[in-house]
Protein backbone atom coordinates (compact mmCIF):
# COMPACT_ATOMS: atom_id res chain seq x y z
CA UNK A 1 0.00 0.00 0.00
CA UNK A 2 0.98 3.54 -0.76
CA UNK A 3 0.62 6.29 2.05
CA UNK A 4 -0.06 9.58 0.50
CA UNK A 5 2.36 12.22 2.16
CA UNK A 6 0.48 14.92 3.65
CA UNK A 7 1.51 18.37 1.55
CA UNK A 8 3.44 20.34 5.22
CA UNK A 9 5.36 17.38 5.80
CA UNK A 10 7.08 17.97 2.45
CA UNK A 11 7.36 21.71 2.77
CA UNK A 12 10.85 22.30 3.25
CA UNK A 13 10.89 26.20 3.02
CA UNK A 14 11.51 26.57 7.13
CA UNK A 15 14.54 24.15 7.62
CA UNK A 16 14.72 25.10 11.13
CA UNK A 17 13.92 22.47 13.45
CA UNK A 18 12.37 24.27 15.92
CA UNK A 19 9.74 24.77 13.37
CA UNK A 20 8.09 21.57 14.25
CA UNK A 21 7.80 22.36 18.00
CA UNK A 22 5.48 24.10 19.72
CA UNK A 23 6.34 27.52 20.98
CA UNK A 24 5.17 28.80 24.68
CA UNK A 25 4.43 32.25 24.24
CA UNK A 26 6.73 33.81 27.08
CA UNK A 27 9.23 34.32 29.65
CA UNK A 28 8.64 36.47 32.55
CA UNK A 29 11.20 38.02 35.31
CA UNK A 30 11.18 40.21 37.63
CA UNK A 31 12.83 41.49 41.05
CA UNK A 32 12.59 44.02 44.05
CA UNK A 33 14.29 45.49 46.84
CA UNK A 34 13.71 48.51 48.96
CA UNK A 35 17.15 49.71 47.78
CA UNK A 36 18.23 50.86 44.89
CA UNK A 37 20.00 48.03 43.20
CA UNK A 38 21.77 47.59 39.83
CA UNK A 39 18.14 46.79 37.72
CA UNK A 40 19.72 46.80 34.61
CA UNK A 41 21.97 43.71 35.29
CA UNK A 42 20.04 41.49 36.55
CA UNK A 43 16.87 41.99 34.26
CA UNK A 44 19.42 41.35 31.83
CA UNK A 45 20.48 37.92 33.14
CA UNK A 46 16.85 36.73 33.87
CA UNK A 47 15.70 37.62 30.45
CA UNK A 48 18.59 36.04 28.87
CA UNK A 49 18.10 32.39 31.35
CA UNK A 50 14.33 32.74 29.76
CA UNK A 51 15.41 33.56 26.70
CA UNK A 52 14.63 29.82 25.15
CA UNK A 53 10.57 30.48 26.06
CA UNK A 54 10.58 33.73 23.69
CA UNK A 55 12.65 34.90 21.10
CA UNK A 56 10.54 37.57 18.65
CA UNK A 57 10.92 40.29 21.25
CA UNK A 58 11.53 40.95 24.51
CA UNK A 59 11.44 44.42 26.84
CA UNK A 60 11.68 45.68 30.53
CA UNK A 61 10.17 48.42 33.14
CA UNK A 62 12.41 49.74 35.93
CA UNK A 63 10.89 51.07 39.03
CA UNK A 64 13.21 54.48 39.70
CA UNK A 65 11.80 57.22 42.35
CA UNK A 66 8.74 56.36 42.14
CA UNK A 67 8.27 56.23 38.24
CA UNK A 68 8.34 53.57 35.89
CA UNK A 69 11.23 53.90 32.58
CA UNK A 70 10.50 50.91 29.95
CA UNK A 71 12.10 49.86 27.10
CA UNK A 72 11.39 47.01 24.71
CA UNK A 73 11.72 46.45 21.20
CA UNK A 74 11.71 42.82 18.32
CA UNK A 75 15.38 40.78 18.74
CA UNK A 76 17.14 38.44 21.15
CA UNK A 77 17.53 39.66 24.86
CA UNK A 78 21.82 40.62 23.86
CA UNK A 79 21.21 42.43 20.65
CA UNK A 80 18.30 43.80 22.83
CA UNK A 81 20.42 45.20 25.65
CA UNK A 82 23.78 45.99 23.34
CA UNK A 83 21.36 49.40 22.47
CA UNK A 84 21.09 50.12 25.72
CA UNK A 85 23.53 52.63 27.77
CA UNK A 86 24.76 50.47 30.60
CA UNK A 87 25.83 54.16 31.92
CA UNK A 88 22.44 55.17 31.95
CA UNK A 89 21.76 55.89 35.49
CA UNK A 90 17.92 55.92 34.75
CA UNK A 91 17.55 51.68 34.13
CA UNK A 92 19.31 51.63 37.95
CA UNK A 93 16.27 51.34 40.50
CA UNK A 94 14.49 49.09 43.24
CA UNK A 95 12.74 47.23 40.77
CA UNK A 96 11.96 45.76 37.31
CA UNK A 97 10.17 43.33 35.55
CA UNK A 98 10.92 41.66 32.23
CA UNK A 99 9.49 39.41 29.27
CA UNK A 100 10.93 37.55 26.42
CA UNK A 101 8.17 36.93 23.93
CA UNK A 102 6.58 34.46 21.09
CA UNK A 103 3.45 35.79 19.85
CA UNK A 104 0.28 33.76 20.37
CA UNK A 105 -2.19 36.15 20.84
CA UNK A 106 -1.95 39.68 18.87
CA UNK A 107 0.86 38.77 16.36
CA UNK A 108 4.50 39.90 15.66
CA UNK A 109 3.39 43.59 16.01
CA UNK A 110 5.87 45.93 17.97
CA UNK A 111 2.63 47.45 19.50
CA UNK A 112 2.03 43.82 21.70
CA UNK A 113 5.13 43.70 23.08
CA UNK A 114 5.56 43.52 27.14
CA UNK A 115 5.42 45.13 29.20
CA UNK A 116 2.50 46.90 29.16
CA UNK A 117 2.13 49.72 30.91
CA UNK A 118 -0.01 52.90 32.03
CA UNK A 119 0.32 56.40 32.87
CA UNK A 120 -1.26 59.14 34.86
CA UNK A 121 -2.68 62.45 33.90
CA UNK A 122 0.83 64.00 33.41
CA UNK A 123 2.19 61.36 31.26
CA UNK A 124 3.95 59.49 33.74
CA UNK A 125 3.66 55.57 33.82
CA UNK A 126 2.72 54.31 37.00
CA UNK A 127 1.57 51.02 36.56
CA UNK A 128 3.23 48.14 34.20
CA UNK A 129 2.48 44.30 33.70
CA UNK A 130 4.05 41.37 32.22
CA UNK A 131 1.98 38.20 31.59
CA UNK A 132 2.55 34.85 30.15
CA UNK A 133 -0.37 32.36 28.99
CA UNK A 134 -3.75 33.30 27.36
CA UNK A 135 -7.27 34.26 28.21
CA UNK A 136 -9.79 33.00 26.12
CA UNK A 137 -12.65 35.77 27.38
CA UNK A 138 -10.19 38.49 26.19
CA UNK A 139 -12.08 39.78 23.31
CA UNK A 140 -15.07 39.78 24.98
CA UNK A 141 -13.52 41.93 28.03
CA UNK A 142 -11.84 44.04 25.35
CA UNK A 143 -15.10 45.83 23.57
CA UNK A 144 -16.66 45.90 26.91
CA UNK A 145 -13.92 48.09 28.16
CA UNK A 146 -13.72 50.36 24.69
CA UNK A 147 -17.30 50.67 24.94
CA UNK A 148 -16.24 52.39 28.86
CA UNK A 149 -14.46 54.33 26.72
CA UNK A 150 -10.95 52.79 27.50
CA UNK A 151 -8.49 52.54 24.80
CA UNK A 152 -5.97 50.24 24.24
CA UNK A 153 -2.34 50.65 22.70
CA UNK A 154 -2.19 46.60 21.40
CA UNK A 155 -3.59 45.52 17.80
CA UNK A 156 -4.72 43.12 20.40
CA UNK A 157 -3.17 41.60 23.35
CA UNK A 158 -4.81 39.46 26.63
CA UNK A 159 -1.80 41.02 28.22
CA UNK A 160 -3.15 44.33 27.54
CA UNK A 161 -6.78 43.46 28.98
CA UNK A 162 -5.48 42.49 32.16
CA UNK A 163 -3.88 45.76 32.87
CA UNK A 164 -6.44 47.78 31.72
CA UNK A 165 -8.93 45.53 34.31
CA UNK A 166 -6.50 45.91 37.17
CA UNK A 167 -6.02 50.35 36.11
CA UNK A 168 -9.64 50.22 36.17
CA UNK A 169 -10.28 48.77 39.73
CA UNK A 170 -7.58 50.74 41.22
CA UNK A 171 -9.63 53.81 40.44
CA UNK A 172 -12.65 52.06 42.21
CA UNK A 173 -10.63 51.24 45.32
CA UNK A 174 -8.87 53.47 45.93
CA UNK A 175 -5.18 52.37 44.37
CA UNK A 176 -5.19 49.22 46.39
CA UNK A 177 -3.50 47.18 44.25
CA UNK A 178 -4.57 43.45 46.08
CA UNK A 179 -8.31 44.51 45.73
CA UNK A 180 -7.87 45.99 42.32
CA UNK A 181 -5.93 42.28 40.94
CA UNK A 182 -8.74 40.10 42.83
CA UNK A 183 -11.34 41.61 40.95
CA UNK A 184 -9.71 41.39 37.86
CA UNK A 185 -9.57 37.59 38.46
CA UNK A 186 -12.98 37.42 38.63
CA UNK A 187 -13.55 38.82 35.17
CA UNK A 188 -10.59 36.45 33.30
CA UNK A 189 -10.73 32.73 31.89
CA UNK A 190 -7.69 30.97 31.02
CA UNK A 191 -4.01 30.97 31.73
CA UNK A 192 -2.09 33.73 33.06
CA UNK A 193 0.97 34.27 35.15
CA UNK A 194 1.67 38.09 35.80
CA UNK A 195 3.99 40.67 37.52
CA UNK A 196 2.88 43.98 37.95
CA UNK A 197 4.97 46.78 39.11
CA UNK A 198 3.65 49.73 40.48
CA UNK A 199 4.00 52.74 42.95
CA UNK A 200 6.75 51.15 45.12
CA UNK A 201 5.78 47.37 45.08
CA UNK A 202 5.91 44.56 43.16
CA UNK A 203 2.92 41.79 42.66
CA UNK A 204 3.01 38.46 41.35
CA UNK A 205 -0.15 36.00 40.79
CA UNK A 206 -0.91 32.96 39.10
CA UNK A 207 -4.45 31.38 37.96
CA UNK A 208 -6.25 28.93 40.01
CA UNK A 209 -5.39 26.17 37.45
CA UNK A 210 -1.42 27.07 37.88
CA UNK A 211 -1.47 26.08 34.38
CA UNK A 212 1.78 28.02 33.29
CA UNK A 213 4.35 28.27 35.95
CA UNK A 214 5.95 31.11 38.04
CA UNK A 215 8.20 30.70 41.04
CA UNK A 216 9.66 33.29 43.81
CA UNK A 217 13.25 33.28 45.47
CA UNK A 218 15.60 35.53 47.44
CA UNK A 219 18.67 37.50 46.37
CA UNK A 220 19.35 38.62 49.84
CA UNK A 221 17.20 38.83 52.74
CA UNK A 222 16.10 41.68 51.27
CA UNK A 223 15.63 41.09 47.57
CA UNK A 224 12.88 39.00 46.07
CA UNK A 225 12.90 37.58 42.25
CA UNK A 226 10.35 36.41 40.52
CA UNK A 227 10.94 34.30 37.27
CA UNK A 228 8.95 31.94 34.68
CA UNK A 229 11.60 29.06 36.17
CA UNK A 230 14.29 28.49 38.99
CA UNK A 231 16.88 29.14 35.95
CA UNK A 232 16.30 32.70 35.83
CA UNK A 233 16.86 32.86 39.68
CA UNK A 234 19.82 31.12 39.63
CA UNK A 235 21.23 33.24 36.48
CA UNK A 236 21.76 35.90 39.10
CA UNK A 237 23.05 34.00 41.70
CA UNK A 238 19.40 33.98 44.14
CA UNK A 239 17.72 31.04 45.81
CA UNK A 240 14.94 29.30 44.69
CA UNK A 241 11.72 29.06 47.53
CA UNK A 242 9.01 27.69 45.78
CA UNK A 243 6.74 28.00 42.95
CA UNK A 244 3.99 30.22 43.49
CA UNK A 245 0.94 27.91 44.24
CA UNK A 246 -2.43 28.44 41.68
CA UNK A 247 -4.66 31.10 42.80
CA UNK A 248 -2.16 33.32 44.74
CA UNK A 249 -0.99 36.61 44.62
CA UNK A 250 2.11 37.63 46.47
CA UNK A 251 2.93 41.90 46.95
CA UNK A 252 5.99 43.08 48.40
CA UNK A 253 7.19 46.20 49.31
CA UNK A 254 9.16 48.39 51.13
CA UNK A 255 8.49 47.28 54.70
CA UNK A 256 6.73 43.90 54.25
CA UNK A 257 5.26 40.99 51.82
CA UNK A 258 1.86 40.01 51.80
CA UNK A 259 0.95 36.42 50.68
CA UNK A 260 -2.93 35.73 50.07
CA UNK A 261 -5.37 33.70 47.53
CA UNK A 262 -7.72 35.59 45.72
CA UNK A 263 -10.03 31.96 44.88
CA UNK A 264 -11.49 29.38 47.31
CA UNK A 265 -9.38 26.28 48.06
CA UNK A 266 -12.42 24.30 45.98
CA UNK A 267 -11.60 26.08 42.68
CA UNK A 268 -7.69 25.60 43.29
CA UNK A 269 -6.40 22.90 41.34
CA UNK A 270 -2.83 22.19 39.96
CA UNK A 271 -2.71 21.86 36.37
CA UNK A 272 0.31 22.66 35.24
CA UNK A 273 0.50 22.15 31.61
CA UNK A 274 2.73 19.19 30.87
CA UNK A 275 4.33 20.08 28.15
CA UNK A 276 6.67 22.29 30.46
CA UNK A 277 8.13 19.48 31.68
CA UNK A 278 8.40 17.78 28.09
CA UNK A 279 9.81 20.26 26.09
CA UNK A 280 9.06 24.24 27.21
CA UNK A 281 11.18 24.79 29.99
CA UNK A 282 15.31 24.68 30.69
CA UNK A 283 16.59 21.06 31.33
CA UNK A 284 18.30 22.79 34.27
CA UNK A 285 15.22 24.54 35.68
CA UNK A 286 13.32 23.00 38.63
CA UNK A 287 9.02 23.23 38.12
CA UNK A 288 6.98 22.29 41.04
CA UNK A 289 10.19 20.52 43.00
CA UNK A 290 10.61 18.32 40.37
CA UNK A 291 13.70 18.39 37.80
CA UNK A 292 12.99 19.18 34.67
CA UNK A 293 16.22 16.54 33.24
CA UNK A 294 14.91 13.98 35.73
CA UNK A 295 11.35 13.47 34.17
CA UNK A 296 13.14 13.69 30.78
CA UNK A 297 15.40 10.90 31.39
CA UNK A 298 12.59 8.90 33.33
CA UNK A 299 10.90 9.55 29.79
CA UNK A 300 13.62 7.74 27.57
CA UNK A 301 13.63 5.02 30.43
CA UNK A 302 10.15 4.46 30.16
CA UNK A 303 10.02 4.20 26.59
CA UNK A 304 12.66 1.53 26.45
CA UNK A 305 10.34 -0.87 29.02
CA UNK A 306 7.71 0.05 26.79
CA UNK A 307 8.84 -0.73 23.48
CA UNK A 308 12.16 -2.61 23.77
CA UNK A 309 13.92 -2.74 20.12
CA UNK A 310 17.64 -4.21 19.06
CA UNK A 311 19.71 -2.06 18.12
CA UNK A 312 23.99 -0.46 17.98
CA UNK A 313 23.14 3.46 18.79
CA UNK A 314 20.62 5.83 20.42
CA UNK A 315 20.88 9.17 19.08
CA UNK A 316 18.71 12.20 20.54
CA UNK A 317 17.11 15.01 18.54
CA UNK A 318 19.69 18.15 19.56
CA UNK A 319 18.93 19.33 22.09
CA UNK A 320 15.64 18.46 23.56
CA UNK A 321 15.59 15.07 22.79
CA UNK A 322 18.72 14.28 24.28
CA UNK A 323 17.79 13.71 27.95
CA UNK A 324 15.31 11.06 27.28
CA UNK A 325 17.87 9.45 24.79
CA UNK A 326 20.68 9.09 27.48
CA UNK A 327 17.93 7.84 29.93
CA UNK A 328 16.75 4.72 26.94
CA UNK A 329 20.58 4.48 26.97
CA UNK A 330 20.64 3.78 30.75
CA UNK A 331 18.02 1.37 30.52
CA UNK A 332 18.52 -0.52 27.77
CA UNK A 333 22.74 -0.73 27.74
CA UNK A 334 22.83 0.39 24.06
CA UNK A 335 25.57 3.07 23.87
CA UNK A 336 24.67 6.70 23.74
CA UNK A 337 26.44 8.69 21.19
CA UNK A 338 25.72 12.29 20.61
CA UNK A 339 25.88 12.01 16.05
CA UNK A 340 23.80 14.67 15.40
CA UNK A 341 26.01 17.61 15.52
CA UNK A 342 23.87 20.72 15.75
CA UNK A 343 25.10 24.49 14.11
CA UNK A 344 24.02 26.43 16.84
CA UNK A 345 24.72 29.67 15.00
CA UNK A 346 22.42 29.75 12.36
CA UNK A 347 18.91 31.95 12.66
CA UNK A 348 15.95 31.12 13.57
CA UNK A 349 14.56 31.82 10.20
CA UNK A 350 16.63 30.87 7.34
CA UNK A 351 14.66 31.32 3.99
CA UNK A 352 16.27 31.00 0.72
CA UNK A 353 15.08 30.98 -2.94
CA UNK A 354 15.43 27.88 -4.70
CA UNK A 355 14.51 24.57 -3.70
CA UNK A 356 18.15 22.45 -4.28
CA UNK A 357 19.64 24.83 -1.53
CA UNK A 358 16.86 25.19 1.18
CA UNK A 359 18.13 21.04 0.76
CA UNK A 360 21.42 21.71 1.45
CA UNK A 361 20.68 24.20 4.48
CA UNK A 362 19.15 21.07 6.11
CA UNK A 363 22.98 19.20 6.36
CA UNK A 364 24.01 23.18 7.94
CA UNK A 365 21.81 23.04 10.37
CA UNK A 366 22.34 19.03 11.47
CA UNK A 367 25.08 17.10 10.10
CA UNK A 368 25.51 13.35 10.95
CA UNK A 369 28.60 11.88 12.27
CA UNK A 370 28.70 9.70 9.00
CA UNK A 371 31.09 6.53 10.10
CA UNK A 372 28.95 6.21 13.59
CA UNK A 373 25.86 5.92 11.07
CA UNK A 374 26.87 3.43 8.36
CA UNK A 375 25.68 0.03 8.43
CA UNK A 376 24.17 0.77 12.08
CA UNK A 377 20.38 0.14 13.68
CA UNK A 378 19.60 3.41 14.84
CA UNK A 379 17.25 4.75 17.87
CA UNK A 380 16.44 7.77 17.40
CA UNK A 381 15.07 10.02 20.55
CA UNK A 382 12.69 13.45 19.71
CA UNK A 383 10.43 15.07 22.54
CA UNK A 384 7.63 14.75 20.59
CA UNK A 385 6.12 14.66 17.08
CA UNK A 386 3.74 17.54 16.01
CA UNK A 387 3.81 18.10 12.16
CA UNK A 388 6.23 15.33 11.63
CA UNK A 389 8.19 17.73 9.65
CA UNK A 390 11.01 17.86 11.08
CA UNK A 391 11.12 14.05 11.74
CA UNK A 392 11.27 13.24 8.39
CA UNK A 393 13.63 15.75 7.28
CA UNK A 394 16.03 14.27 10.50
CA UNK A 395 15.09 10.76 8.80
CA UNK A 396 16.04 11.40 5.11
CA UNK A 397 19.46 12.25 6.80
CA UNK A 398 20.10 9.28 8.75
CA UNK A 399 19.02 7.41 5.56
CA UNK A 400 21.64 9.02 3.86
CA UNK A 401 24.24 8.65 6.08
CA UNK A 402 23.73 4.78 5.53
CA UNK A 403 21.83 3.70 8.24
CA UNK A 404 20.28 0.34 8.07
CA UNK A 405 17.46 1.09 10.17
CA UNK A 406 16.14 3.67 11.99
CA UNK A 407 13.40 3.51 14.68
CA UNK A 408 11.98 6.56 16.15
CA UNK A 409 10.98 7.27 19.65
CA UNK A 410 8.86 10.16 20.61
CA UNK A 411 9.21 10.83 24.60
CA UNK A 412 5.96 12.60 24.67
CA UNK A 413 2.04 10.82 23.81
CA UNK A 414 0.39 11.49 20.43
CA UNK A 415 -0.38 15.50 19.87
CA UNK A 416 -3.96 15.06 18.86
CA UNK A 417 -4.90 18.69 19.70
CA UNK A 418 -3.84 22.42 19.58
CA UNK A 419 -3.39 24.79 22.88
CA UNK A 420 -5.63 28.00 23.30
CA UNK A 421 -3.83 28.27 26.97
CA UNK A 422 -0.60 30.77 26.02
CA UNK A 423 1.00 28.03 23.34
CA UNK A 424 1.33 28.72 19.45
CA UNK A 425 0.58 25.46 18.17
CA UNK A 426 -0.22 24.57 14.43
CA UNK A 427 -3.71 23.76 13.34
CA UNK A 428 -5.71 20.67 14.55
CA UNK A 429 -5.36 18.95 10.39
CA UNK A 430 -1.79 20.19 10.38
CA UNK A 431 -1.02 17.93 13.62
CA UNK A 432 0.17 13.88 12.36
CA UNK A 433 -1.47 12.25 15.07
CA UNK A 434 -4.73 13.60 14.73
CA UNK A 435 -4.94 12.74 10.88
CA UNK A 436 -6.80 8.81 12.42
CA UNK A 437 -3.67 7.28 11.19
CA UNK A 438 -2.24 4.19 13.25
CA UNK A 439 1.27 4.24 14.41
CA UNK A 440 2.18 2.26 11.38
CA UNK A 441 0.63 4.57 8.93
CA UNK A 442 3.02 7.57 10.38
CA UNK A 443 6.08 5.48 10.13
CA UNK A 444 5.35 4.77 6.58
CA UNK A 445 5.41 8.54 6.12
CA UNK A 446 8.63 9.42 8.18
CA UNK A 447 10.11 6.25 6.40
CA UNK A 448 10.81 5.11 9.68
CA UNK A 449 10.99 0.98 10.78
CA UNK A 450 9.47 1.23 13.72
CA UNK A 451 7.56 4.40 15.34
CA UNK A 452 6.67 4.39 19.45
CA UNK A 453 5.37 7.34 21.87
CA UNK A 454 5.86 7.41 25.69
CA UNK A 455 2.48 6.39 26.91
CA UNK A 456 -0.26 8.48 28.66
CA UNK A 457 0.11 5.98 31.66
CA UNK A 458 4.37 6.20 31.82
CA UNK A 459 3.79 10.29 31.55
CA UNK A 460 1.43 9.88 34.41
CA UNK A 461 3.46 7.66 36.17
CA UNK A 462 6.82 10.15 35.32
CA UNK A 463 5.21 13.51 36.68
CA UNK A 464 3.11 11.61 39.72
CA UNK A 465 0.02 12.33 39.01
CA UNK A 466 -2.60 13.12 36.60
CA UNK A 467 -3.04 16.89 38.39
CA UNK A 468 -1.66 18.25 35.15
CA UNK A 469 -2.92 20.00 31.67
CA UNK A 470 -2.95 17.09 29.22
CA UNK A 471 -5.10 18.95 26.72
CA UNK A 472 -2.77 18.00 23.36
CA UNK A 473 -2.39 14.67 24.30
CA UNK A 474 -5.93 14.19 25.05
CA UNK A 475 -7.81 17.76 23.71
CA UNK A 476 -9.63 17.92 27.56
CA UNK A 477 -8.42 21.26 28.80
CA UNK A 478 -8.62 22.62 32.81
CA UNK A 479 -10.54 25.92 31.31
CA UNK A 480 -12.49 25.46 27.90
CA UNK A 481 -13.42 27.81 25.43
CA UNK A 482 -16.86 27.24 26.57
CA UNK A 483 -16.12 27.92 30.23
CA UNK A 484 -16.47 31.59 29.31
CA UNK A 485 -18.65 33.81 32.32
């Protein structure tokens, strides 16, 4: 039987292989102290340890006398900050906050990107927000506010909605910023993990579903940092406390922090999404106590009891898939040998003209190690499968190379589904798994001998629990687009 190639998988005008993954939407950072420290620094290190969950744009606020001084523009978090004065006296205060940025909601315009932020009467910004996830009652909140005569800078942005919610219950009572952020949490749906910054203090909450993750540490005994993961704390050098649970807003300023919930412990419930732990966050971060590495090589070690296969190598995917690959390794006793050698210097967007050399960009961007291939039964290790483009393309060059067969691994379930919870993921007929084909079916198109995916059970098993977002594997979310007032 012939298996009719589906037209995206043999698209090869995006030869980066990142292309094939899905994207979280952002990084978030931020940090205060009564003192005036050096901002500029360490919202500089933070963005750059988050700089993997965003890479279209990034920006920052810094809290200085009482005013707020931003500055964001498109670019990586170093070309970002190599325009910026390190002189400059004005980016040195008691606080800032910080976001790295793929667009989900609201596009690649230079009008969306965070932070946010709004001013007084004279001009002055006094208020500023960063946010990572998605709302999915954001357009509805959005006219209601413009027809309360509110206007908004974004084409559109959920970021945007929640600080004009929070501006406009601070007028209601009374600047109190804990009152004005409870109410706003009445009026959202969906995931959102936010730092404001704002006359003197700093406030950090998290939805009741914890769905994308947020932590708090110390610098000093003085000095708090908040941060997407534990990596951004430990890029300057702080201590990691804990992540901040779902539903709870912590405010600190000058002379004390305040830790509350703004929901009832009934409508508390930790779903984290999963793929954090898959593929979205820093091998080296911690998420919930757990070890990001750890599950990944528990992943490769599951896979092996699962679906046992002879074989002379396992190879990983650079670099995601290379955790779960040395933990298959472990488990198996088939030798680990990193092949694939990855350019690590070449764009994120490399588009060129004709056809025969987009081909030859592919061998740029990964190039075998051609006399560990030869002859050889190869295992080879990705996070996951979306479009399967990518997978093939990594196939046709293992095929090359003169490998005599290749069986692929994904350490991640079938992605049946897209994300509307602050992920950019292709459409639901763009995604391989959900096309009703059996596991066979795909291999035949990735030209693969065998084709296995961790199981929903072994991911269970992995993270401990089922108290997680599953929603691609299984296209049941914690908040539905139907869940909407």
């Amino acid at each position: 039987m012939i298996y009719k190639i589906p037209p995206y998988i043999l698209d090869k005008n995006n030869i980066d292989d990142d292309a094939d993954k899905f994207r979280d939407e952002c990084g978030i950072f931020g940090v205060y102290s009564p003192d005036k420290i050096d901002t500029l620094s360490l919202i500089q290190f933070g963005l750059f340890a988050l700089q993997h969950r965003g890479q279209e744009a990034c920006g920052f606020s810094v809290l200085r006398d009482g005013f707020i001084i931003s500055h964001k523009n498109d670019g990586l978090v170093l070309d970002f900050f190599r325009n910026i004065s390190t002189k400059s006296e004005c980016y040195y205060g008691n606080a800032a906050i910080g976001h790295t940025r793929y667009s989900t909601e609201g596009g690649q315009s230079k009008k969306n990107i965070q932070p946010f932020f709004g001013e007084n009467n004279f001009g002055k910004s006094t208020i500023s927000i960063v946010h990572n996830g998605n709302l999915i009652n954001a357009k509805d909140i959005r006219n209601q506010l413009e027809c309360e005569g509110i206007n908004f800078i974004s084409e559109y942005s959920d970021s945007e909605v929640i600080l004009r919610l929070i501006q406009k219950y601070l007028s209601i009572y009374n600047n109190n910023l804990e009152q004005a952020i409870r109410k706003t949490t009445l009026d959202i749906k969906g995931a959102y993990s936010v730092i404001v910054l704002m006359d003197n203090k700093i406030a950090a909450f998290r939805d009741p579903n914890g769905i994308r993750p947020l932590c708090y540490g110390m610098l000093d005994e003085k000095t708090y940092i908040f941060s997407s993961e534990t990596c951004g704390i430990d890029s300057v050098s702080g201590f990691y406390i804990r992540d901040i649970f779902p539903g709870e807003i912590i405010i600190t300023k000058k002379k004390s922090t305040h830790f509350s919930f703004f929901s009832k412990k009934k409508y508390r419930k930790k779903r984290i999404c999963s793929f954090e732990y898959i593929y979205f966050s820093r091998p080296d971060s911690l998420i919930e106590n757990l070890s990001i590495y750890k599950i990944r090589e528990k992943s490769g070690e599951k896979l092996y009891e699962q679906y046992p296969v002879e074989a002379d190598v396992v190879i990983g995917v650079p670099d995601s898939g290379v955790p779960a690959s040395i933990g298959y390794s472990k488990a198996s006793g088939i030798p680990f040998k990193p092949i694939l050698v990855k350019n690590k210097y070449i764009g994120r967007s490399f588009i060129l003209p004709k056809q025969e050399i987009r081909e030859k960009m592919v061998n740029l961007k990964l190039n075998p190690i051609l006399y560990e291939i030869k002859g050889k039964k190869i295992i080879i290790i990705d996070d996951s499968i979306v479009r399967g483009t990518t997978s093939r393309i990594l196939v046709d060059i293992l095929r090359k190379a003169g490998a005599k067969e290749i069986h692929f691994r994904s350490a991640s379930p079938p992605i049946i589904a897209p994300c509307h919870l602050g992920v950019d993921t292709p459409r639901k007929k763009d995604l391989i798994s959900y096309q009703n084909m059996d596991k066979k079916k795909i291999a035949k198109i990735l030209n693969v001998d065998s084709l296995e995916f961790l199981s929903m059970e072994n991911l269970i098993d992995i993270l401990g629990g089922n108290h997680y977002c599953f929603g691609c594997f299984t296209g049941t979310y914690p908040v539905s687009k139907t869940d909407i007032f």
